[in-house]
C-alpha atoms as a PDB file:
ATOM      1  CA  UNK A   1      -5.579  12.981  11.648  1.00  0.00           C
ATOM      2  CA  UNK A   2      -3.061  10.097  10.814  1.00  0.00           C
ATOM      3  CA  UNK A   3      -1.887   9.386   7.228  1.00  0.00           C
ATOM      4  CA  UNK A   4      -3.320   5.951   7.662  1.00  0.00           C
ATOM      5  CA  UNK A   5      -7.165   7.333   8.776  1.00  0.00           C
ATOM      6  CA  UNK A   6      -6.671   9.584   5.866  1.00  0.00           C
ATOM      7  CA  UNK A   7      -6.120   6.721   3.536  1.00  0.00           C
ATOM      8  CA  UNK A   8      -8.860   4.759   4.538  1.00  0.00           C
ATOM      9  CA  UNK A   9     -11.260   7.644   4.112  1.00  0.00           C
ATOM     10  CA  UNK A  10      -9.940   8.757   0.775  1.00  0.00           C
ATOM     11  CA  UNK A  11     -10.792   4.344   0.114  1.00  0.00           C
ATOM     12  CA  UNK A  12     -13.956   4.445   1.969  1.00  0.00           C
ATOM     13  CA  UNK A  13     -15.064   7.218  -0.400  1.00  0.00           C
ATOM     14  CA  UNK A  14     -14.025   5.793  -3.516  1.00  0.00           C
ATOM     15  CA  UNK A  15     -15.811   2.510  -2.542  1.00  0.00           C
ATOM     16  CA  UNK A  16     -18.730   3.848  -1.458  1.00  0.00           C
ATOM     17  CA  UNK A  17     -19.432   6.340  -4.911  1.00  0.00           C
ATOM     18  CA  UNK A  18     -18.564   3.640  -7.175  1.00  0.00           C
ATOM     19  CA  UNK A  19     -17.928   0.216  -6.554  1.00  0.00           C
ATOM     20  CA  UNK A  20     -21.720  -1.324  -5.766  1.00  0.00           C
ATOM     21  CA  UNK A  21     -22.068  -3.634  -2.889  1.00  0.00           C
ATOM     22  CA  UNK A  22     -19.658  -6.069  -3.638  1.00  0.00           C
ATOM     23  CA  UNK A  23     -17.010  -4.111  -5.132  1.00  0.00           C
ATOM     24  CA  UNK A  24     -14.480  -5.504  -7.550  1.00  0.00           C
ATOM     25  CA  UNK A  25     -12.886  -8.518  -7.880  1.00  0.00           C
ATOM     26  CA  UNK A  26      -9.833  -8.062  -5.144  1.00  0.00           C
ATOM     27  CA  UNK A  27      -6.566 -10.474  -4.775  1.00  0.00           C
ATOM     28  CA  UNK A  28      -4.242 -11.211  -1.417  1.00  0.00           C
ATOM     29  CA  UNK A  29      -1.472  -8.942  -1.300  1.00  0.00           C
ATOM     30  CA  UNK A  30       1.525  -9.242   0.895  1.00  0.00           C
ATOM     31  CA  UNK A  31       4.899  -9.136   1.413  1.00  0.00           C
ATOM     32  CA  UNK A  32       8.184  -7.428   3.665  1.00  0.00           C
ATOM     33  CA  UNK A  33       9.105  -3.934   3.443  1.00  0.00           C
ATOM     34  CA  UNK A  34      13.315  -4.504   4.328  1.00  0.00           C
ATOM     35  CA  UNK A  35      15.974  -1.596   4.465  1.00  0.00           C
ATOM     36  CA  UNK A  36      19.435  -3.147   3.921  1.00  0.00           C
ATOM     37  CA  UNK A  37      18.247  -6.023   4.940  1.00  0.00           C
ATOM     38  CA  UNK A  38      16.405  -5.278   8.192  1.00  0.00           C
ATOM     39  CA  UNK A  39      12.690  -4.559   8.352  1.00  0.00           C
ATOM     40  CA  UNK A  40      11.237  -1.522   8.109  1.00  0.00           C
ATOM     41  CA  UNK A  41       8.424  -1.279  10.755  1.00  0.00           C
ATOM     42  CA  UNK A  42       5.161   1.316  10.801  1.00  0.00           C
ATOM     43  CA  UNK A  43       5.430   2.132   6.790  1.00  0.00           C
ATOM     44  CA  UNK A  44       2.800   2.738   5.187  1.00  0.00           C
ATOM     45  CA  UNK A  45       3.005   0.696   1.269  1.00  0.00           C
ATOM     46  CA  UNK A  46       0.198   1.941  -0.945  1.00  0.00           C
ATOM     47  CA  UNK A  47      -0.577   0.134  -4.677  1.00  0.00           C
ATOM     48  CA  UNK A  48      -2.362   2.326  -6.505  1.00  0.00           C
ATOM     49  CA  UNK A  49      -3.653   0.685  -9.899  1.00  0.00           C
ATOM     50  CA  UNK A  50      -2.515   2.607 -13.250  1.00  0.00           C
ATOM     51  CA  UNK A  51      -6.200   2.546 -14.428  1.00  0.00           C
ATOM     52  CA  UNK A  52      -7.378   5.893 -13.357  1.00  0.00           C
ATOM     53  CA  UNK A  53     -11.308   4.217 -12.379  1.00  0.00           C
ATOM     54  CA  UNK A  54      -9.442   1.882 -10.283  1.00  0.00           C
ATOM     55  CA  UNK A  55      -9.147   2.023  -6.264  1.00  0.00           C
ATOM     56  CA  UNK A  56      -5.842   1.928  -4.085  1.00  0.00           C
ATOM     57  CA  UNK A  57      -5.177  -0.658  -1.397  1.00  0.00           C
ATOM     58  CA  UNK A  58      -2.764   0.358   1.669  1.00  0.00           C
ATOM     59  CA  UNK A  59      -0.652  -1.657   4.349  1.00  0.00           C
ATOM     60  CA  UNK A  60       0.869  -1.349   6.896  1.00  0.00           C
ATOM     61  CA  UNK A  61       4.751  -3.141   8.203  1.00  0.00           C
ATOM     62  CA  UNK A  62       4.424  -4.285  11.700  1.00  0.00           C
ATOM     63  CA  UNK A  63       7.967  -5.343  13.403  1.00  0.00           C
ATOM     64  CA  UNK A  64       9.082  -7.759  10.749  1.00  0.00           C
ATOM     65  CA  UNK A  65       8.233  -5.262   7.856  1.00  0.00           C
ATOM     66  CA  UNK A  66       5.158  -7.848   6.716  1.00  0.00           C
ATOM     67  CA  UNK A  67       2.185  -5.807   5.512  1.00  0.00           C
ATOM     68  CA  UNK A  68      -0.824  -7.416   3.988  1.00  0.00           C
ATOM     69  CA  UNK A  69      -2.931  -5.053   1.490  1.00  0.00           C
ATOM     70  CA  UNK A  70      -6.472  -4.035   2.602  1.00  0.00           C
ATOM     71  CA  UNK A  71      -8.887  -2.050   0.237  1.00  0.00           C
ATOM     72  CA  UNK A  72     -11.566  -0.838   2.687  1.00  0.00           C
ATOM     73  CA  UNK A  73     -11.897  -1.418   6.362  1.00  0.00           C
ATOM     74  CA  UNK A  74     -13.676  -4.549   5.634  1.00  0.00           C
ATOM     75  CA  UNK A  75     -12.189  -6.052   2.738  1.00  0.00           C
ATOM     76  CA  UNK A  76      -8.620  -7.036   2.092  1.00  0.00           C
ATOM     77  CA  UNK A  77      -6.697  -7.509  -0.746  1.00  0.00           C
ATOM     78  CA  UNK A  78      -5.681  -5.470  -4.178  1.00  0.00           C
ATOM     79  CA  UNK A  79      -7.159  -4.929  -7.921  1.00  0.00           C
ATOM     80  CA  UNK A  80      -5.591  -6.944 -10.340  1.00  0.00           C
ATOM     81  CA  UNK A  81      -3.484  -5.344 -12.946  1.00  0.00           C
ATOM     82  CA  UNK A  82      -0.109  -3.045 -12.895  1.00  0.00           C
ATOM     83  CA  UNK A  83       0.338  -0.504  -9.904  1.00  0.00           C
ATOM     84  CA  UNK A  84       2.722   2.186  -8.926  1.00  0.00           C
ATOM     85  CA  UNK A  85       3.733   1.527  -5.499  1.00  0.00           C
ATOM     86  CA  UNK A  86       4.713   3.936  -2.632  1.00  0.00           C
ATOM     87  CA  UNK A  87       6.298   3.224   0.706  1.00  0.00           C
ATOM     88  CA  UNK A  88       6.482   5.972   3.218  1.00  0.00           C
ATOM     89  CA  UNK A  89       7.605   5.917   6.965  1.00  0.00           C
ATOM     90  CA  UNK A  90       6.999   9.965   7.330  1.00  0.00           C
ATOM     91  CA  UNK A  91       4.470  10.061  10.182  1.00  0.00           C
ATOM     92  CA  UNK A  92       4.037  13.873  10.620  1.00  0.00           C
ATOM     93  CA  UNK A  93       1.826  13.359  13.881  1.00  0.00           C
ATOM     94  CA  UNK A  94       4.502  10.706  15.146  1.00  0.00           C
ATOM     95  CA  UNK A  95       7.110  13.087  14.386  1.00  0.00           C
ATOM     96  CA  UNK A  96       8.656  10.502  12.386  1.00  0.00           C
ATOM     97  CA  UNK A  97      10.794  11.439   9.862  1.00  0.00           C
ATOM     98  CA  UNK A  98      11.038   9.905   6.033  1.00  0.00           C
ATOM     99  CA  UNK A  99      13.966   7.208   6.141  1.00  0.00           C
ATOM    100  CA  UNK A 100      13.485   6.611   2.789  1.00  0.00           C
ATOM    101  CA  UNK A 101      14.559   8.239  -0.258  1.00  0.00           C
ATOM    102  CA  UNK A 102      11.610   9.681  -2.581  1.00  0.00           C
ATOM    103  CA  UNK A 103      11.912   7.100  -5.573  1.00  0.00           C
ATOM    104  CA  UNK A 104      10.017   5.265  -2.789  1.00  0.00           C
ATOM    105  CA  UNK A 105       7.599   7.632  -1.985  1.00  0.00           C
ATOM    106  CA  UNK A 106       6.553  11.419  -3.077  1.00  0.00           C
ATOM    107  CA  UNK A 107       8.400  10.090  -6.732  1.00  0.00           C
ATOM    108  CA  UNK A 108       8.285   6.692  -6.694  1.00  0.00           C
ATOM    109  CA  UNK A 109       9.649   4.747  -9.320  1.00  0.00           C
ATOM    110  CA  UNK A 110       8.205   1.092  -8.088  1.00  0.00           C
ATOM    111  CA  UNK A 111       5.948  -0.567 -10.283  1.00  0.00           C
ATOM    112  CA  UNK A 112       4.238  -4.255  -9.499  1.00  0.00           C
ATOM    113  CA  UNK A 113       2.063  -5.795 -11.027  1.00  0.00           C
ATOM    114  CA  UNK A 114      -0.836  -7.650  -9.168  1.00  0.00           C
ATOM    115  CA  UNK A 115      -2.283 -10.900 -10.444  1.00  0.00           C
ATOM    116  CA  UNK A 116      -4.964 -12.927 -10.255  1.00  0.00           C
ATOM    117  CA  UNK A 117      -4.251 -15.523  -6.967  1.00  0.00           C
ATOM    118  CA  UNK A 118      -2.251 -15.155  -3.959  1.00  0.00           C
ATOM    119  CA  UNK A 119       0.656 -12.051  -4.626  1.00  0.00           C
ATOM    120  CA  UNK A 120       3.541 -12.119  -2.484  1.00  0.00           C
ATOM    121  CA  UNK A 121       5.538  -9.118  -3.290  1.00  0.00           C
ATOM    122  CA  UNK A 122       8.516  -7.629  -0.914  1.00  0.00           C
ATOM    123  CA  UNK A 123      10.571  -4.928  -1.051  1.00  0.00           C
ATOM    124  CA  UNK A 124      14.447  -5.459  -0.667  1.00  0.00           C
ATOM    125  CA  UNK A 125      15.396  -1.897  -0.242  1.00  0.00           C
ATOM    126  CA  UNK A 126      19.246  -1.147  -0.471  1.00  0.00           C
ATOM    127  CA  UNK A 127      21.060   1.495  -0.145  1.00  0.00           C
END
């Protein structure tokens, strides 16, 4: 199973047991995921919200390192409020290694905060 099915399961299940029909209030979230200055394509860039009840959105770079946040299969966008963000590119069924160091992923260090409106938020990654 791929990391991305696996996140939108772990989603699917959190929406399903707790957010109600509508769910909560969700913003647009989206941005570029660049690696000294070039994009960084197929990463997967999830915000998960420092309120322990809230639910995680993931994205996914396409060639130009643009991702825009989705919270279920059918709904896009993020929870408003502060979130600690992780961008991986380790694709174990791909064979694809991690090109980025582990501030940005397994121990990441990147906090956003999401607010209410449109959110553009990239990630100038330099190293």
């Amino acid at each position: 199973m791929t990391r991305k099915a696996l996140a939108w399961m772990g989603v699917a299940l959190v929406f399903t047991l707790g957010c109600g029909q509508d769910g909560p209030k969700l913003v647009s979230v989206e941005g570029t995921v660049t690696l000294n200055e070039k994009p960084v394509v197929g990463a997967l860039v999830s915000f998960q919200p420092d309120d322990p009840m809230a639910s995680p959105s993931y994205g996914e770079t396409d060639e130009k390192g643009h991702y825009v946040l989705k919270f279920s299969p059918q709904r896009d966008g993020a929870m408003i409020g502060m979130h600690t963000v992780s961008i991986t590119t380790k694709n174990e069924n791909l064979k694809k290694p991690e090109t980025l160091p582990p501030q940005f992923n397994e121990q990441s260090e990147l906090k956003k905060e999401v607010k209410d409106g449109e959110n553009v938020i990239d990630f100038p990654i330099k190293l």
